[in-house]
C-alpha atoms as a PDB file:
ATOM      1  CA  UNK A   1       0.000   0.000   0.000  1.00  0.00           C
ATOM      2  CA  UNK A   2       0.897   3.436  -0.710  1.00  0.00           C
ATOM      3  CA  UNK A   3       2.046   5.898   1.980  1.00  0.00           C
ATOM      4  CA  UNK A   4      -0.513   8.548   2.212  1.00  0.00           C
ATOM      5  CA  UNK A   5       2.033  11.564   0.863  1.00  0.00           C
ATOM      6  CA  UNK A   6       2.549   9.264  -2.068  1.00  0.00           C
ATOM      7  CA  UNK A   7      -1.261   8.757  -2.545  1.00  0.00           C
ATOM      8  CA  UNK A   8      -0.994  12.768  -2.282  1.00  0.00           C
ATOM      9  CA  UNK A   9       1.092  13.040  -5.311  1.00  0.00           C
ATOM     10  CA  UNK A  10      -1.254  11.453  -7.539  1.00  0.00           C
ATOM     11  CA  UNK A  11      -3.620  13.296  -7.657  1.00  0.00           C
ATOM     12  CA  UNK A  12      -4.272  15.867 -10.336  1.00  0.00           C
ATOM     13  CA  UNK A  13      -6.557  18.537 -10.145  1.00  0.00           C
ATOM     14  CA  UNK A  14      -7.510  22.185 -12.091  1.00  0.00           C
ATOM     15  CA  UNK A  15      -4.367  23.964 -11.840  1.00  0.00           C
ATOM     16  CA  UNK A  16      -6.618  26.879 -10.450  1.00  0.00           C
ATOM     17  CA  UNK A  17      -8.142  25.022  -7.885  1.00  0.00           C
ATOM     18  CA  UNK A  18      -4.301  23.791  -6.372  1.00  0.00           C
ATOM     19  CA  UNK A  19      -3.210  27.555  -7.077  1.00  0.00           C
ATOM     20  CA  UNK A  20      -6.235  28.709  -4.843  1.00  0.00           C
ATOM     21  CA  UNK A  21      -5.443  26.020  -1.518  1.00  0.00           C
ATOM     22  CA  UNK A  22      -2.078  26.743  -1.762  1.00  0.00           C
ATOM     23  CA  UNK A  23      -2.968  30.263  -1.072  1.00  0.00           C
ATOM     24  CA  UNK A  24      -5.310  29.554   1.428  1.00  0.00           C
ATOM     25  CA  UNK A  25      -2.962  26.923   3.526  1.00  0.00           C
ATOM     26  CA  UNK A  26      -0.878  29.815   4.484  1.00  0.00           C
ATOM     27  CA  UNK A  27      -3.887  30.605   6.702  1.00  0.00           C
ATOM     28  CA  UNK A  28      -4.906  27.429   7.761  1.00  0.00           C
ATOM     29  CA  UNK A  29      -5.607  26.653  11.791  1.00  0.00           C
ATOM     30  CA  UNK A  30      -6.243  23.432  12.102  1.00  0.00           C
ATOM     31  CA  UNK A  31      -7.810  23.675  15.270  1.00  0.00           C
ATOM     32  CA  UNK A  32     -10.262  25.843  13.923  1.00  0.00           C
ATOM     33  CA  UNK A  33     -10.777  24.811  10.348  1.00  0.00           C
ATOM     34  CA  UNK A  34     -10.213  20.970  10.605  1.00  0.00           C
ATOM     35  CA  UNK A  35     -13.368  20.123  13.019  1.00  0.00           C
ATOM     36  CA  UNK A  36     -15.598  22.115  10.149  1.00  0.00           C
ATOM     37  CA  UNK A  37     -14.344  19.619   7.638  1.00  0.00           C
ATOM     38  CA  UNK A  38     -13.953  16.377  10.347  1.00  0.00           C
ATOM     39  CA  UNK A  39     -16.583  17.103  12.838  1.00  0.00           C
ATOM     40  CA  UNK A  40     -15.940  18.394  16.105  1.00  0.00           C
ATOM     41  CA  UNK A  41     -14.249  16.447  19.003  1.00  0.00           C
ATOM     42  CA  UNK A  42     -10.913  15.016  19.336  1.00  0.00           C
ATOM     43  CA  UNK A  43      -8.638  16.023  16.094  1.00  0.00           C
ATOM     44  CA  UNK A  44      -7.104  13.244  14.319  1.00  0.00           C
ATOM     45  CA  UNK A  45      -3.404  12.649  14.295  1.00  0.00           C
ATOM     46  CA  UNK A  46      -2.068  14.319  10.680  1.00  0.00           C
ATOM     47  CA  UNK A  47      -2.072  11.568   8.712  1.00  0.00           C
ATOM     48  CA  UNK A  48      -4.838   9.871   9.753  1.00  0.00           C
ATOM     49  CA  UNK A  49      -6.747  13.612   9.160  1.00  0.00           C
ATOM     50  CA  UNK A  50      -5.001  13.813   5.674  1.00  0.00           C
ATOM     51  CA  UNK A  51      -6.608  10.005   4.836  1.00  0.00           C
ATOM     52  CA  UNK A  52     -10.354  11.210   5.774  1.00  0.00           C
ATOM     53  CA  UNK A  53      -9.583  14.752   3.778  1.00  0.00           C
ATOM     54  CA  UNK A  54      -8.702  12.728   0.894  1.00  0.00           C
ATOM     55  CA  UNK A  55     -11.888  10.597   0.915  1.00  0.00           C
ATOM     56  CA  UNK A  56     -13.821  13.931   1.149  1.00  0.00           C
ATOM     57  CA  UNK A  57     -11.944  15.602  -1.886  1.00  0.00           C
ATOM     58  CA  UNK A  58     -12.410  12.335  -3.667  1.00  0.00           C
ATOM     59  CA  UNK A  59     -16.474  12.521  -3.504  1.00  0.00           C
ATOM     60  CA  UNK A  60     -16.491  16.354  -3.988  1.00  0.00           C
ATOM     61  CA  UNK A  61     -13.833  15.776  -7.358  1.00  0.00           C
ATOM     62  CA  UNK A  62     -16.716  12.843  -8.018  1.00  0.00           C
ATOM     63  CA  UNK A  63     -19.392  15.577  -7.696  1.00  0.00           C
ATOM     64  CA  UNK A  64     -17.741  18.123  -9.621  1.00  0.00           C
ATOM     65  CA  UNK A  65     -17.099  15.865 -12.572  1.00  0.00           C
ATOM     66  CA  UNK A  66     -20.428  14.721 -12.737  1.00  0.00           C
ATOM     67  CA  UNK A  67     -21.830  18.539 -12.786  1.00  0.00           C
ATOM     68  CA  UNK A  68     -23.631  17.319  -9.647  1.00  0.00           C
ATOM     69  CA  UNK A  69     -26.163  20.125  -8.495  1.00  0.00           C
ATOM     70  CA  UNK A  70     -25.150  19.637  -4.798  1.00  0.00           C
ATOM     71  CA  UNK A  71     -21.092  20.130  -5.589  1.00  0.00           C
ATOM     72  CA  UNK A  72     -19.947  23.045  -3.944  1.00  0.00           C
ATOM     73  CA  UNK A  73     -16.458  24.526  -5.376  1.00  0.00           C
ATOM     74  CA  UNK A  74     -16.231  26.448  -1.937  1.00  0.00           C
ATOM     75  CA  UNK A  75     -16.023  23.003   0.099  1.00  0.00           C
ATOM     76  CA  UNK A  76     -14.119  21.847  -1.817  1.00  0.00           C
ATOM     77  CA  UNK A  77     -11.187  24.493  -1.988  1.00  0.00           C
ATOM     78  CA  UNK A  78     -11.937  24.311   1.686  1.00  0.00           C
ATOM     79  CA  UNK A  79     -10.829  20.675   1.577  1.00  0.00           C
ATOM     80  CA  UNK A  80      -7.856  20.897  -0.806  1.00  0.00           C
ATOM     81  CA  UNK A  81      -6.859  24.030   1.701  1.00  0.00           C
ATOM     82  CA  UNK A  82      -6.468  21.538   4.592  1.00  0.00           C
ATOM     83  CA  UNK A  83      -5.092  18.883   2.433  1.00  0.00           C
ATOM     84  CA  UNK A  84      -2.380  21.334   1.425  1.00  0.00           C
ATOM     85  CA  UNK A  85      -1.342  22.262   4.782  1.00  0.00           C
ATOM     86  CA  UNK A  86      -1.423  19.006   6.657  1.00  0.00           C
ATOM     87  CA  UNK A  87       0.696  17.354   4.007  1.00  0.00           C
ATOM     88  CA  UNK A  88       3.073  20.379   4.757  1.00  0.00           C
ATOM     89  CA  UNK A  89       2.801  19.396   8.382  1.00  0.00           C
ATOM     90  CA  UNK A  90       3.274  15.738   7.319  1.00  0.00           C
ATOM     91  CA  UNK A  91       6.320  16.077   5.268  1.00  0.00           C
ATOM     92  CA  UNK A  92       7.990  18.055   7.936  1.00  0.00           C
ATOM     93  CA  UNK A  93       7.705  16.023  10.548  1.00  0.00           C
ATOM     94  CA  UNK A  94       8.902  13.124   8.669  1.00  0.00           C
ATOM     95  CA  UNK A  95      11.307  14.249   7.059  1.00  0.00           C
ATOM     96  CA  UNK A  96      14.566  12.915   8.237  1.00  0.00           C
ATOM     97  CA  UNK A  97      16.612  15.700   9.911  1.00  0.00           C
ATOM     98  CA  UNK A  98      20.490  16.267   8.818  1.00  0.00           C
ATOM     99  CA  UNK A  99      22.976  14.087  10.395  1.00  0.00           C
ATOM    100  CA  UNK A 100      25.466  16.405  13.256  1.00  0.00           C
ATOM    101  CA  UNK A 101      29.358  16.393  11.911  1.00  0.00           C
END
């Protein structure tokens, strides 16, 4: 199985709609915009939240390519936003950190 930052990177999307959530992670609080998108109690760790964000953007992408009347492009920037920004988080705290000389 994939790791989650490599099921990240394949996905494609309008080059507008990336432009606009990378925009809008630079103002991202997860503590106050991840229960809107999650539901409210305790937050998940960061990958685990990045998983459920993913299964959200997947159904809105769904929506949007089927011209569905209930798609809302504000959700889902609003998604991709917090999908942005917790793959940021992600890839910082894994990444390995320089060895000391």
């Amino acid at each position: 199985m994939q790791d989650v930052l490599s099921m990240l990177n394949t996905l494609h999307r309008p080059r507008l709609m990336m432009r606009a959530a990378r925009l809008g992670a630079e103002n991202y609080r997860r503590s106050s915009h991840l229960p809107r998108l999650l539901g409210y109690g305790v937050l998940p760790r960061h990958a685990a939240a990045l998983l459920q964000l993913m299964d959200i953007e997947a159904a809105l992408e769904k929506e949007r390519l089927n011209s569905d009347a209930g798609y809302s492009l504000l959700r889902h920037i609003d998604v991709l936003i917090a999908m942005v920004a917790e793959a940021r988080v992600l890839r910082a705290i894994t990444k390995p950190s320089p060895r000391m000389q």
